[in-house]
Protein backbone atom coordinates (compact mmCIF):
# COMPACT_ATOMS: atom_id res chain seq x y z
CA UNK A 1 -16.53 -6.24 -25.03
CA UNK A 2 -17.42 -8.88 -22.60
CA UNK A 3 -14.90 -10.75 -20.74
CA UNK A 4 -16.81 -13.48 -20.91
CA UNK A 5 -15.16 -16.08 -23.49
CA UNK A 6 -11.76 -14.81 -23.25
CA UNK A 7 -8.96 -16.61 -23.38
CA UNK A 8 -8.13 -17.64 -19.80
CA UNK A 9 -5.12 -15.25 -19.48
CA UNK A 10 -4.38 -14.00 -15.85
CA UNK A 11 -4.26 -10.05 -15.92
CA UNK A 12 -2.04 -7.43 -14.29
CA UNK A 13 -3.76 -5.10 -11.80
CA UNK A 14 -2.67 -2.91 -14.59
CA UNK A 15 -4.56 -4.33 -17.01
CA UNK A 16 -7.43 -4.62 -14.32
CA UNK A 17 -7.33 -1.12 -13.97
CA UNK A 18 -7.39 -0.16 -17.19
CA UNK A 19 -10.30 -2.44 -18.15
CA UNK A 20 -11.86 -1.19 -15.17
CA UNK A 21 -11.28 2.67 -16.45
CA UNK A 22 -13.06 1.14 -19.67
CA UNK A 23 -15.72 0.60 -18.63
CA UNK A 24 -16.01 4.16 -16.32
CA UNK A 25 -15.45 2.35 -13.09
CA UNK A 26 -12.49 4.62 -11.35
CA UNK A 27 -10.41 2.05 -9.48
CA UNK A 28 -8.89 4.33 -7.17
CA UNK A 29 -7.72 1.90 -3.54
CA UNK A 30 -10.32 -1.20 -4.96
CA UNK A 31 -8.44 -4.07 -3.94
CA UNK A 32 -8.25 -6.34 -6.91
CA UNK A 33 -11.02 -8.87 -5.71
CA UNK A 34 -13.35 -5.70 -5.30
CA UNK A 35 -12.11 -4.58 -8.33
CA UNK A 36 -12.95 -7.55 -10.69
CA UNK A 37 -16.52 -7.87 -8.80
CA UNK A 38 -16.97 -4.16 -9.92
CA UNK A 39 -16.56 -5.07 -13.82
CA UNK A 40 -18.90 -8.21 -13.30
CA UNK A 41 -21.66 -5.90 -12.05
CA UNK A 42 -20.95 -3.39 -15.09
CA UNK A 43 -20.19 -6.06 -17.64
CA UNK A 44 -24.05 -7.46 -16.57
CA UNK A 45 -22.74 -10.54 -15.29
CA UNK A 46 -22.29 -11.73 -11.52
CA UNK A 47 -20.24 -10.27 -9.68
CA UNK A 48 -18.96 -13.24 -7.58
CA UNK A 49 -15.67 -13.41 -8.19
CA UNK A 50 -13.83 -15.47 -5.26
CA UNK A 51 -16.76 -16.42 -3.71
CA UNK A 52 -17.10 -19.98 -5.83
CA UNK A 53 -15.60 -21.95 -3.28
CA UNK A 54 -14.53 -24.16 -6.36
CA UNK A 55 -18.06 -24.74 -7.44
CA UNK A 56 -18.51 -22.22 -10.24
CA UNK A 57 -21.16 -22.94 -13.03
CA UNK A 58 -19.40 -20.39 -15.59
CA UNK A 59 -16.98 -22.18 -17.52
CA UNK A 60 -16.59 -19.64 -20.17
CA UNK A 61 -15.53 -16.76 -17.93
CA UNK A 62 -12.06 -15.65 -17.83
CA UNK A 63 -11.30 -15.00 -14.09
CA UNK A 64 -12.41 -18.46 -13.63
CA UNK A 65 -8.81 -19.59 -12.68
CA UNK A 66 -7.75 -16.76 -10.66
CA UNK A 67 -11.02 -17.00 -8.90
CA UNK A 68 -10.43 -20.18 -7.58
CA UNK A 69 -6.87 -18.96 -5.89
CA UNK A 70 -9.27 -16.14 -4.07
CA UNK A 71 -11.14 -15.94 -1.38
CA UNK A 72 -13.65 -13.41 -1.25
């Protein structure tokens, strides 16, 4: 399942993680920014998470509000 289009929750690292695991990506020291980009890239979708600067185009993807508080 995609993140995209879920509700705009912010997740644990544990959660993170496990999604992460999910998906075969093995988080081992990924810092959570790393981490996320990771599950972009194997979800299919960007992997520019804290890198929008503010201006993101996705408005349906769910670490678009934790993004914002990151810098990349």
């Amino acid at each position: 399942m995609s993140l995209i289009g879920v509700a705009a929750k912010s997740m644990t690292i544990n959660e993170i993680k496990a999604k992460a695991k999910g998906l075969g990506i093995e988080p081992g020291k990924m810092k959570k920014p790393e981490l996320i980009r990771a599950i972009q890239k194997a979800e299919g979708c960007t992997p520019c998470y804290g890198g929008s600067n503010g201006n993101c185009p996705w408005m349906q993807c769910c670490w678009r509000s934790d993004c914002f508080k990151t810098k990349a």
